[in-house]
PDB file of N, CA and C in Angstrom:
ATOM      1  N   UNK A   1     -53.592 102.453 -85.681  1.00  0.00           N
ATOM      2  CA  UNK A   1     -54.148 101.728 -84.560  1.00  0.00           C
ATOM      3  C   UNK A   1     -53.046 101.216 -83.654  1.00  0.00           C
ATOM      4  N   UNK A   2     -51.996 100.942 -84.348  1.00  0.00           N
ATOM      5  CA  UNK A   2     -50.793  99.974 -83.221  1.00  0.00           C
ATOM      6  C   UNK A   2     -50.547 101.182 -82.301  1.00  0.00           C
ATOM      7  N   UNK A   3     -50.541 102.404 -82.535  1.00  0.00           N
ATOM      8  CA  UNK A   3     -50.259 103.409 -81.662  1.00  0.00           C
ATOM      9  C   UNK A   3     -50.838 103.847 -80.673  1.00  0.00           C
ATOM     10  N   UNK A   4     -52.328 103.684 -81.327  1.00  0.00           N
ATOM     11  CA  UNK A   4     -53.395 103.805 -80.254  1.00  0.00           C
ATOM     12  C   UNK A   4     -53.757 102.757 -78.998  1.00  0.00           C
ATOM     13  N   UNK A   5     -53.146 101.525 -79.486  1.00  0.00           N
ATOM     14  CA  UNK A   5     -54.009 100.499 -78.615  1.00  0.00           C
ATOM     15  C   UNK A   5     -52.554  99.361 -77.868  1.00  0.00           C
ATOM     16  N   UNK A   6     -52.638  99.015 -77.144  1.00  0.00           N
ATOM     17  CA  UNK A   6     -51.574  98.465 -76.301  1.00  0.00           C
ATOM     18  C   UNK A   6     -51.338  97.098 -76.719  1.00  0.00           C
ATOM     19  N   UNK A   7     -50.928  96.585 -77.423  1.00  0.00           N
ATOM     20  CA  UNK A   7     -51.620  95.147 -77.893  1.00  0.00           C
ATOM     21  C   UNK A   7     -50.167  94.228 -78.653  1.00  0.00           C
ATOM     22  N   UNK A   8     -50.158  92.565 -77.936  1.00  0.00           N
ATOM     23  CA  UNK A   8     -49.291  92.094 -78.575  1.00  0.00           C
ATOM     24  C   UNK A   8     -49.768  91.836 -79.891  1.00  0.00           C
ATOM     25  N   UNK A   9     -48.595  91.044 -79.956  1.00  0.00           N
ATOM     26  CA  UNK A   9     -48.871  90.797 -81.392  1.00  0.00           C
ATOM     27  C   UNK A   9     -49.924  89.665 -81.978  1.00  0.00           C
ATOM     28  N   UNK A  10     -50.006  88.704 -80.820  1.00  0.00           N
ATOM     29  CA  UNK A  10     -50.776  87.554 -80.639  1.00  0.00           C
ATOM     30  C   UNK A  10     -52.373  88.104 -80.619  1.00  0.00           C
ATOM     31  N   UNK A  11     -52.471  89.550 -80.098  1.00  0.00           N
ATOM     32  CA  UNK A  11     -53.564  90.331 -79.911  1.00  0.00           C
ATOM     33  C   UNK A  11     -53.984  90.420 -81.042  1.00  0.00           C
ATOM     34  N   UNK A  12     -53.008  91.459 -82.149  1.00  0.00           N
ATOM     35  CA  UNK A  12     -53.272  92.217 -83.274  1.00  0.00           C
ATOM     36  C   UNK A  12     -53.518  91.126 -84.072  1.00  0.00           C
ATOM     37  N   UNK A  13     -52.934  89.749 -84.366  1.00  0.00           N
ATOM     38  CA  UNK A  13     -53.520  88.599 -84.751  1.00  0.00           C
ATOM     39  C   UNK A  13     -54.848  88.253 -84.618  1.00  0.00           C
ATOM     40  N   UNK A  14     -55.193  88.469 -83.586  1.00  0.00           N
ATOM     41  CA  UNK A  14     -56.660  88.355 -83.112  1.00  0.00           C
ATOM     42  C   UNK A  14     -57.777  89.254 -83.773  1.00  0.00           C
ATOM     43  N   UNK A  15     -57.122  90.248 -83.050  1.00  0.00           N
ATOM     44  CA  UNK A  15     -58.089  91.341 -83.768  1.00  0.00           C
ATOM     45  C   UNK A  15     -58.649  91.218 -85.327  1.00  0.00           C
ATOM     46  N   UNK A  16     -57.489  91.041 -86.538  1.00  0.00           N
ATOM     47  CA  UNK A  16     -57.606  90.858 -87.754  1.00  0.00           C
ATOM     48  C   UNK A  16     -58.357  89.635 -88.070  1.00  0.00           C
ATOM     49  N   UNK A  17     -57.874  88.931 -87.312  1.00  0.00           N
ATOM     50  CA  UNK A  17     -59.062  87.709 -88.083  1.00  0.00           C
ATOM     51  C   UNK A  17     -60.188  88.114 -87.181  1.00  0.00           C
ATOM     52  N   UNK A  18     -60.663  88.351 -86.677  1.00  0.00           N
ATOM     53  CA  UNK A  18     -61.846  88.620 -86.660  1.00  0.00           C
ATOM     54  C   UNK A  18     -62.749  89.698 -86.806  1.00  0.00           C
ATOM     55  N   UNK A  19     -61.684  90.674 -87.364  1.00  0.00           N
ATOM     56  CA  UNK A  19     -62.136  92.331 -88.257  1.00  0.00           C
ATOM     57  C   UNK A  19     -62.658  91.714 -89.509  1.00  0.00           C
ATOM     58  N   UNK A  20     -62.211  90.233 -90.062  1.00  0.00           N
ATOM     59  CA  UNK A  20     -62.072  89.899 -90.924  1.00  0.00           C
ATOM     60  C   UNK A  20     -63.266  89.493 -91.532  1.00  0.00           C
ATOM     61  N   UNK A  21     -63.797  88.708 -90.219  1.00  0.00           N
ATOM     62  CA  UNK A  21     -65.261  87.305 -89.721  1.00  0.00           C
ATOM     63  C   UNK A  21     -66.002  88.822 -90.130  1.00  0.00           C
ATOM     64  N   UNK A  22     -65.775  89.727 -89.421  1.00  0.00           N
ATOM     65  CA  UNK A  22     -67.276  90.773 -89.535  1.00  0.00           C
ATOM     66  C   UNK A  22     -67.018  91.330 -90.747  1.00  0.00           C
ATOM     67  N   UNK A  23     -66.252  91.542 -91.299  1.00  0.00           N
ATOM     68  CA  UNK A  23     -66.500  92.211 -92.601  1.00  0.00           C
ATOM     69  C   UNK A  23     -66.916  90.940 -93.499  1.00  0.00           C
ATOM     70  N   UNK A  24     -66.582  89.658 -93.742  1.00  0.00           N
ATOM     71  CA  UNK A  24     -66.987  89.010 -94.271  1.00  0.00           C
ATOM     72  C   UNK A  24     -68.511  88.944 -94.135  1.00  0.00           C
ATOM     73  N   UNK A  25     -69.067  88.842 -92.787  1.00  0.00           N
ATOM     74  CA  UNK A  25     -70.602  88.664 -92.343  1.00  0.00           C
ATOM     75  C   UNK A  25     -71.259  90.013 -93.108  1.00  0.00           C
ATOM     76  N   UNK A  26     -70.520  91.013 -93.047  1.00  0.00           N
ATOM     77  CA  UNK A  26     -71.556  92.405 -93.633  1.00  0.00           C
ATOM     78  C   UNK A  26     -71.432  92.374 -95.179  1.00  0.00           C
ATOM     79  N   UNK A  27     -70.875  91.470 -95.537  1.00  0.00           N
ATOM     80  CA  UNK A  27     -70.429  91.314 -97.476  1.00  0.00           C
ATOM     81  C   UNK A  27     -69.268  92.235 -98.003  1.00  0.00           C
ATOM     82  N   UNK A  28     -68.103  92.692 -97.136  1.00  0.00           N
ATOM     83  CA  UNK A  28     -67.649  94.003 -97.624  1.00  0.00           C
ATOM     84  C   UNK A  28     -66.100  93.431 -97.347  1.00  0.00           C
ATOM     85  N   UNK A  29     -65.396  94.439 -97.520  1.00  0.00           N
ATOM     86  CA  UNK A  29     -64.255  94.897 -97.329  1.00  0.00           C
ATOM     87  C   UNK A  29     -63.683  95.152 -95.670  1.00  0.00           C
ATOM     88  N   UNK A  30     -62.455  95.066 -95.451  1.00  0.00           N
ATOM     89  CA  UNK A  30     -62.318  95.227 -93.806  1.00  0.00           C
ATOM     90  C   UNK A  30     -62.439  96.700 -93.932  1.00  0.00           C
ATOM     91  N   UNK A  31     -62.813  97.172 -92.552  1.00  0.00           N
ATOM     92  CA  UNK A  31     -62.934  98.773 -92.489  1.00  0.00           C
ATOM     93  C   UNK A  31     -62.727  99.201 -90.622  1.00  0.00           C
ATOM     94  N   UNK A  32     -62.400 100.440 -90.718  1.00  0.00           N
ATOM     95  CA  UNK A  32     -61.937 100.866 -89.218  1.00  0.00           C
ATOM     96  C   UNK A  32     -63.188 100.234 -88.791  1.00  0.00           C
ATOM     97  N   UNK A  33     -64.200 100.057 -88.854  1.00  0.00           N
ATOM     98  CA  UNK A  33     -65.452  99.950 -87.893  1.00  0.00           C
ATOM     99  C   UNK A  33     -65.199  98.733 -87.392  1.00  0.00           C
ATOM    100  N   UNK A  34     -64.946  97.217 -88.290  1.00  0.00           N
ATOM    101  CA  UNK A  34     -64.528  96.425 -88.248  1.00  0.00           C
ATOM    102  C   UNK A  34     -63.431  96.009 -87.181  1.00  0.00           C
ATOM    103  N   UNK A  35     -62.405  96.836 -87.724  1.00  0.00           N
ATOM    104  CA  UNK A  35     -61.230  96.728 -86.737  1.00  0.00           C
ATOM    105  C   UNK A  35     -61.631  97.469 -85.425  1.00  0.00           C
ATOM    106  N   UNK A  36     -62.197  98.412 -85.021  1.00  0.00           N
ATOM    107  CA  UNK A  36     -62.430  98.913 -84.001  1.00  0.00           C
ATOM    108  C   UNK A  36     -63.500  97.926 -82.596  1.00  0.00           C
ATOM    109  N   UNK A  37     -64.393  97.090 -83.221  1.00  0.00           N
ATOM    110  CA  UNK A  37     -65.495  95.977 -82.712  1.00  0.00           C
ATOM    111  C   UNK A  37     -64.776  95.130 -82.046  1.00  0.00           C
ATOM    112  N   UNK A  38     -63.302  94.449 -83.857  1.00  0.00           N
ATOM    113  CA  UNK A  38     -62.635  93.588 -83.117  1.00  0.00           C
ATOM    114  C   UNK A  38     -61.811  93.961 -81.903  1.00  0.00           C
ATOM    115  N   UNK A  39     -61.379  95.054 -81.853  1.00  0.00           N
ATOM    116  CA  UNK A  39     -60.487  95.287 -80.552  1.00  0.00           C
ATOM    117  C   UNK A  39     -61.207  95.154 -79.516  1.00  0.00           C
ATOM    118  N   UNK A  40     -62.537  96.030 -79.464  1.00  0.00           N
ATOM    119  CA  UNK A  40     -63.292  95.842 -78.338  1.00  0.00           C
ATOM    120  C   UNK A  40     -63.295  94.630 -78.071  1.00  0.00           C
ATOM    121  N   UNK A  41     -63.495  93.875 -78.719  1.00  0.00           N
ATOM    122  CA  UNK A  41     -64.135  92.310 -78.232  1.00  0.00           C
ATOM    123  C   UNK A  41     -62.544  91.738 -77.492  1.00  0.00           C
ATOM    124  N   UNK A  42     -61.025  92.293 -78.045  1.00  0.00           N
ATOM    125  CA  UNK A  42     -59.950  90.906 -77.860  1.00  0.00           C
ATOM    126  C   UNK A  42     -59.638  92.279 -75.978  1.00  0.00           C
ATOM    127  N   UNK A  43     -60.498  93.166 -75.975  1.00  0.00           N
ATOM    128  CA  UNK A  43     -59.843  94.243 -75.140  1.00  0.00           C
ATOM    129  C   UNK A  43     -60.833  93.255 -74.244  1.00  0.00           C
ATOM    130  N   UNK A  44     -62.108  92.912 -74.341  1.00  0.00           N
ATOM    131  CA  UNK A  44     -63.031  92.335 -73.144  1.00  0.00           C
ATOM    132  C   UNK A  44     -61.958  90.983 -72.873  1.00  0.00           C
ATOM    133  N   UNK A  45     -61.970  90.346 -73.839  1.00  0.00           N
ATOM    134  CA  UNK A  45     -61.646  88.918 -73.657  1.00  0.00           C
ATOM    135  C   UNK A  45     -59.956  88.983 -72.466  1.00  0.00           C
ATOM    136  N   UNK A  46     -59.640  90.473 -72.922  1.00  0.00           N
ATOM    137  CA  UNK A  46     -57.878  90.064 -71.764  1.00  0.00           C
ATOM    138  C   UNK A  46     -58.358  90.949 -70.528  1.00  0.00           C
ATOM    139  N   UNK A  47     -59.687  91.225 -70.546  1.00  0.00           N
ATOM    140  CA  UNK A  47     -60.379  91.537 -69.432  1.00  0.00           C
ATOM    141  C   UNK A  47     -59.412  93.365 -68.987  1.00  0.00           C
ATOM    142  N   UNK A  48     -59.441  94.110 -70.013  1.00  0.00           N
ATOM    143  CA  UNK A  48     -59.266  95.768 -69.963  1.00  0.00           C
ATOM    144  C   UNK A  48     -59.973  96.505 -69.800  1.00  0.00           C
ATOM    145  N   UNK A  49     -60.798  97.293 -69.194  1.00  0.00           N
ATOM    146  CA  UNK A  49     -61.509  98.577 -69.559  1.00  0.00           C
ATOM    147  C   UNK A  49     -60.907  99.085 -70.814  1.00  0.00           C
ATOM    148  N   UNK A  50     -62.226  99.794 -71.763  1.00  0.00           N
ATOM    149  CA  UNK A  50     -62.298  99.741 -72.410  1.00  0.00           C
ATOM    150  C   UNK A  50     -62.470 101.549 -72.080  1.00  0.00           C
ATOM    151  N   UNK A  51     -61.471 102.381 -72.598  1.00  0.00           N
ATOM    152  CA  UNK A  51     -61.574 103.841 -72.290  1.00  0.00           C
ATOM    153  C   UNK A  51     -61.810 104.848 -73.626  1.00  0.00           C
ATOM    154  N   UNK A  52     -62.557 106.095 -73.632  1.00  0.00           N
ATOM    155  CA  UNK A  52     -63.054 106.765 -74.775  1.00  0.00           C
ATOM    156  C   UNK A  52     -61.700 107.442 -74.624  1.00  0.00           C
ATOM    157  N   UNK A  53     -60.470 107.440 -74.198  1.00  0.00           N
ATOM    158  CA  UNK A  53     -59.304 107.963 -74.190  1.00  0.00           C
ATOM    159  C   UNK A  53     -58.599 107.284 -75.677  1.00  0.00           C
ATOM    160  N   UNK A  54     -58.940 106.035 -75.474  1.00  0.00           N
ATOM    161  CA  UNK A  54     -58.047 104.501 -76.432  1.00  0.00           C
ATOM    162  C   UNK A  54     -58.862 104.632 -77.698  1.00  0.00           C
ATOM    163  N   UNK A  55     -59.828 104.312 -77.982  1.00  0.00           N
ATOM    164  CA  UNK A  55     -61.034 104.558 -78.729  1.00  0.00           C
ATOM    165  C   UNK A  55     -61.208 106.126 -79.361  1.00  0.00           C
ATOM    166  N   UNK A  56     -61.410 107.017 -78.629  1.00  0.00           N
ATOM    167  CA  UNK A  56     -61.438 108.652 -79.123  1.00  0.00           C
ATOM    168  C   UNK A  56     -63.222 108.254 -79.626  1.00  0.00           C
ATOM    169  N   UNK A  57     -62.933 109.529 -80.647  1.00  0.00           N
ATOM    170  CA  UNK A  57     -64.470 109.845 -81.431  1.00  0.00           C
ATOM    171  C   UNK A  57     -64.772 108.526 -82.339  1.00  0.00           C
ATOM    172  N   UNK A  58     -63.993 107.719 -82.718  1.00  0.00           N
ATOM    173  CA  UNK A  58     -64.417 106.147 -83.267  1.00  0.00           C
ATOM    174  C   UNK A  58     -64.962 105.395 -82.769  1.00  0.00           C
ATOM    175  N   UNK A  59     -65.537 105.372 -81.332  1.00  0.00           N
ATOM    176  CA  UNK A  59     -66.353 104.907 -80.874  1.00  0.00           C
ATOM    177  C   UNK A  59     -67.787 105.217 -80.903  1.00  0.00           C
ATOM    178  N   UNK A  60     -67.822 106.621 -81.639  1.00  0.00           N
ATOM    179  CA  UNK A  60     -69.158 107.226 -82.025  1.00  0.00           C
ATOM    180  C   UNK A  60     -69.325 106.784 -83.616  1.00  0.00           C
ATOM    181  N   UNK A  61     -68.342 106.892 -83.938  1.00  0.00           N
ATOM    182  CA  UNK A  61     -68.644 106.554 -85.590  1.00  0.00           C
ATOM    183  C   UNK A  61     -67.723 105.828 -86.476  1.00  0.00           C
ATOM    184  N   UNK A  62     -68.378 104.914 -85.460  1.00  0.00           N
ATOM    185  CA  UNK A  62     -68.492 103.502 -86.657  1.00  0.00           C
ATOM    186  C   UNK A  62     -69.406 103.561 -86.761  1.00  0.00           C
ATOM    187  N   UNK A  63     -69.518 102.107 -88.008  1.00  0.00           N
ATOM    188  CA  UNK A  63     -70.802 102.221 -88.591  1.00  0.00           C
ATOM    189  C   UNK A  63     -71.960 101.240 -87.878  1.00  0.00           C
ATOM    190  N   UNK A  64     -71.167 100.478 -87.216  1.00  0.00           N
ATOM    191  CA  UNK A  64     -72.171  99.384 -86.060  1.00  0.00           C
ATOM    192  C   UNK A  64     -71.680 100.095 -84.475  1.00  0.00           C
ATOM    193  N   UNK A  65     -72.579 100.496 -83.767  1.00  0.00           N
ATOM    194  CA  UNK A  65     -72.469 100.215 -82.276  1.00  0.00           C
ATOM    195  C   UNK A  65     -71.256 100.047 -81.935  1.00  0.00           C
ATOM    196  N   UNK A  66     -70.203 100.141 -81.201  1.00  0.00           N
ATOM    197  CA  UNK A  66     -69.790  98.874 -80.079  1.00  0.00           C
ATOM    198  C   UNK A  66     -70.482  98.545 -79.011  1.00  0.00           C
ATOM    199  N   UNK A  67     -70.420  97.257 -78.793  1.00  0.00           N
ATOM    200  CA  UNK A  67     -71.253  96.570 -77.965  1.00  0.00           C
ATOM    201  C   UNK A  67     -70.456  95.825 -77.099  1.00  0.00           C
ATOM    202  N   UNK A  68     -71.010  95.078 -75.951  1.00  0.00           N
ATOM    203  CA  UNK A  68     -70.396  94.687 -75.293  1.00  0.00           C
ATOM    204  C   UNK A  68     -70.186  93.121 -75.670  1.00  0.00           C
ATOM    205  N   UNK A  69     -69.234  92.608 -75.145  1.00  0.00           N
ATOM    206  CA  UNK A  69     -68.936  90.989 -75.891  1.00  0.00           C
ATOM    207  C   UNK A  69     -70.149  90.056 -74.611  1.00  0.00           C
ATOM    208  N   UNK A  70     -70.854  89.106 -75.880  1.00  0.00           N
ATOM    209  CA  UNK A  70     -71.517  88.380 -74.780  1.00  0.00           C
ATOM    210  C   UNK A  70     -71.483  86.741 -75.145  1.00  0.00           C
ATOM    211  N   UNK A  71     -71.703  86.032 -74.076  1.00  0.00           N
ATOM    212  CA  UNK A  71     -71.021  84.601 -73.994  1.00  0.00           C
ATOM    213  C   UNK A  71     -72.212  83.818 -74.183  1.00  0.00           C
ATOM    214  N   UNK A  72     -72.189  83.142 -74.549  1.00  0.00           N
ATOM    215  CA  UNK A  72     -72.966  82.063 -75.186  1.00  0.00           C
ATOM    216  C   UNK A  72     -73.279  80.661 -74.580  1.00  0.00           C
TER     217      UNK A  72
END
């Protein structure tokens, strides 16, 4: 993933704890699907397009959607 995705380190921090929150919420283990959600979400939050270039075919298969981040 560090190869694939442009991201400090303060990012990749991000990302993990909260690859973390969702795998905890689904009862499991962390997994690419996980890590892939969280990026989406820290990629909305620094305000990036989000490209099937960065992502590839893992955006088809994971095991949840990606979705778009929504505010509360």
């Amino acid at each position: 993933m560090a190869h694939r995705f442009e991201v400090t380190g303060g990012n990749i921090r991000n990302i993990a704890l909260v690859a973390a929150f969702l795998a905890a919420d689904d009862d499991g283990q962390v997994a690419m699907g996980h890590l892939l959600r969280a990026t989406q979400r820290e990629y909305q939050k620094m305000g990036k397009v989000i490209t099937e270039t960065e992502f590839g075919k893992a955006m088809n298969s994971s095991p949840k959607p990606l979705t778009p981040l929504t505010t509360r």
